[in-house]
Protein backbone atom coordinates (compact mmCIF):
# COMPACT_ATOMS: atom_id res chain seq x y z
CA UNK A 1 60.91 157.16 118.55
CA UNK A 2 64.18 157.41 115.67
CA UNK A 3 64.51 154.72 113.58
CA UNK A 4 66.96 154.25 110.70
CA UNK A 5 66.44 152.63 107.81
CA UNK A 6 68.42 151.96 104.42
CA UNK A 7 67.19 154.43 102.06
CA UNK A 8 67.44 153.87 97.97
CA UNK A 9 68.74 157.03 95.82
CA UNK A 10 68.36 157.09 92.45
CA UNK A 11 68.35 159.68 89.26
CA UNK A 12 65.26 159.79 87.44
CA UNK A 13 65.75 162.45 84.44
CA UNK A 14 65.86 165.47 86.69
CA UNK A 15 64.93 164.44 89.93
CA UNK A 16 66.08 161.99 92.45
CA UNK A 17 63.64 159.47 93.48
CA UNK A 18 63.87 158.69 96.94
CA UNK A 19 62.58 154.80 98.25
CA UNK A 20 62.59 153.08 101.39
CA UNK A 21 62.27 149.63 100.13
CA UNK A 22 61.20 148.21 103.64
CA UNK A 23 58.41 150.39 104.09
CA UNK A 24 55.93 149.29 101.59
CA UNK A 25 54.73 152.80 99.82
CA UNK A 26 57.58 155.27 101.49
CA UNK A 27 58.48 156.95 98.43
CA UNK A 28 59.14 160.52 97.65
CA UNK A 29 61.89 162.79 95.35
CA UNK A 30 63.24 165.81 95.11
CA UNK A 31 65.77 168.22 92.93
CA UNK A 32 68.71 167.83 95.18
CA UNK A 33 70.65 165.11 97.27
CA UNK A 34 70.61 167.82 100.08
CA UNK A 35 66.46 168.06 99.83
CA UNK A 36 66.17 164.09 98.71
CA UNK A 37 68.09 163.33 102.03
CA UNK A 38 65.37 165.77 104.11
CA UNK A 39 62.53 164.53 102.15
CA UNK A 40 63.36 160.34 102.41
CA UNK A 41 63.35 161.42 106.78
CA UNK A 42 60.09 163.03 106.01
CA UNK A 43 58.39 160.68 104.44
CA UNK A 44 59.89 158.09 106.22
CA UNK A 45 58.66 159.50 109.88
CA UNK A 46 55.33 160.20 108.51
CA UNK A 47 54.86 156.55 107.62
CA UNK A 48 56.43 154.90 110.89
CA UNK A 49 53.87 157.65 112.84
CA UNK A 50 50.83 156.13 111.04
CA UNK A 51 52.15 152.39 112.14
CA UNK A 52 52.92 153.44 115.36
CA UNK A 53 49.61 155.50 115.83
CA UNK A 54 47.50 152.62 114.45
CA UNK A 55 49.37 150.03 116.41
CA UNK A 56 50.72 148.10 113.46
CA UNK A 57 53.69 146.40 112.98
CA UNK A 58 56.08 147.10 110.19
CA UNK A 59 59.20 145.55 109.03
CA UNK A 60 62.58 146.50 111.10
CA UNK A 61 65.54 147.81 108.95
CA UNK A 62 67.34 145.43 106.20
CA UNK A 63 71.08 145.74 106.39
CA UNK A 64 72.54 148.51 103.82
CA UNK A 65 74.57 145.92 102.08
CA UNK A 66 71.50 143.94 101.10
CA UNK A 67 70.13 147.31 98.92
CA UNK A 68 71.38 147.52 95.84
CA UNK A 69 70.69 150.97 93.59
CA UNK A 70 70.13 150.40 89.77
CA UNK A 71 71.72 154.33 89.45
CA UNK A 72 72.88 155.95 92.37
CA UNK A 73 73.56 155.03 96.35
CA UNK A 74 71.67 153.54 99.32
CA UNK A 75 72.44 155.37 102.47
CA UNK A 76 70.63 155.12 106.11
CA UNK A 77 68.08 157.86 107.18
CA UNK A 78 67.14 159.09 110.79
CA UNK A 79 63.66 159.19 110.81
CA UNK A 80 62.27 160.55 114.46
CA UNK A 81 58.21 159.98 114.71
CA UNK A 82 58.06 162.36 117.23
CA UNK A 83 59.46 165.13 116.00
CA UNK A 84 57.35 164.93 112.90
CA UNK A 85 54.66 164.71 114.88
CA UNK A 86 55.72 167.79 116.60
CA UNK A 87 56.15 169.91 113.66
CA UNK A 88 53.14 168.51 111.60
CA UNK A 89 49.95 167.87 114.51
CA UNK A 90 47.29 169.61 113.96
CA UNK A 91 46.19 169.66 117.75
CA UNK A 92 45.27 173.17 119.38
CA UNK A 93 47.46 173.82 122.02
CA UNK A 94 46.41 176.44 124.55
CA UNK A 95 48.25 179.24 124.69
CA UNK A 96 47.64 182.40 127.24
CA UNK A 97 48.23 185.68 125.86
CA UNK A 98 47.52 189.59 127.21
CA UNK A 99 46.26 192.45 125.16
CA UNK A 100 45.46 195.79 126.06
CA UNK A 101 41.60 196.42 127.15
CA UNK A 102 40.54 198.32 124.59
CA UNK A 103 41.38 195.99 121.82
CA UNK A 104 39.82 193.30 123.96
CA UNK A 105 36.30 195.26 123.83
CA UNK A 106 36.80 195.69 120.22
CA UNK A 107 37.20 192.77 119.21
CA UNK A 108 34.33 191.26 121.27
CA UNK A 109 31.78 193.66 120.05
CA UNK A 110 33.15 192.97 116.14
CA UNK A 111 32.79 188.81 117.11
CA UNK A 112 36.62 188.25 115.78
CA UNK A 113 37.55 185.10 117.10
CA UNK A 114 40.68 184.81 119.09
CA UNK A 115 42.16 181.94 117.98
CA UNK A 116 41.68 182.26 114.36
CA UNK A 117 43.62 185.56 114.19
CA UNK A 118 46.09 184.69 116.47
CA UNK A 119 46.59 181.30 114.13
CA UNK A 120 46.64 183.85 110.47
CA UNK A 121 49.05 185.90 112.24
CA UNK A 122 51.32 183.48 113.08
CA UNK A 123 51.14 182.27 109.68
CA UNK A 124 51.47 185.24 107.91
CA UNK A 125 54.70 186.52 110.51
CA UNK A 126 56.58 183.09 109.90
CA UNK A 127 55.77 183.00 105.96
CA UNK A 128 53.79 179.68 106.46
């Protein structure tokens, strides 16, 4: 699901602090507009996702000219529930992979588990 809502920017010393005033809670902030933008859709699809995956209601958008900003700007964010939960579920996917027979017996007799390693190597080849 994408929703967009209005989306409160405002200095605060060094940082921008990021609000979504018609999600009770959705705040966040960052150093940069750039990062404040990505982190307001973050936070923003995380907390639709937990009202849409516990079936609770929540408060549709308020028009943009009803948010006012004490010091800075009000701008709409795309928030897409999905694709959060996409990049950010923890659910195992199966995944079939080959290796060469040797490494196979190996393995087995040293009880490395599969999935594990496979999951650190991943990690460690795409720096997460």
């Amino acid at each position: 699901m994408k929703y967009t809502y209005p989306v409160i920017f405002e200095k605060d010393g060094l940082q921008i602090s990021v609000s979504v005033p018609d999600i009770p809670g959705c705040f966040t902030c960052a150093d940069t507009i750039p990062q404040a933008i990505e982190m307001a859709a973050d936070a923003l699809a995380m907390m639709l996702a937990h009202y849409e995956d516990n079936k609770q209601s929540f408060s549709p958008p308020s028009p943009i000219e009803n948010i006012k900003a004490k010091d800075g700007f009000v701008s709409y964010v795309l928030a897409d529930t999905d694709l959060w939960r996409k990049q950010f579920s923890e659910k195992a996917v199966k995944k079939t992979v080959t290796i060469p027979a040797w490494l196979n017996y190996k393995a087995e007799a040293a009880g490395i588990n599969f999935s594990q390693t496979l999951q650190q190597g991943l990690k460690k080849a795409l720096n997460s």
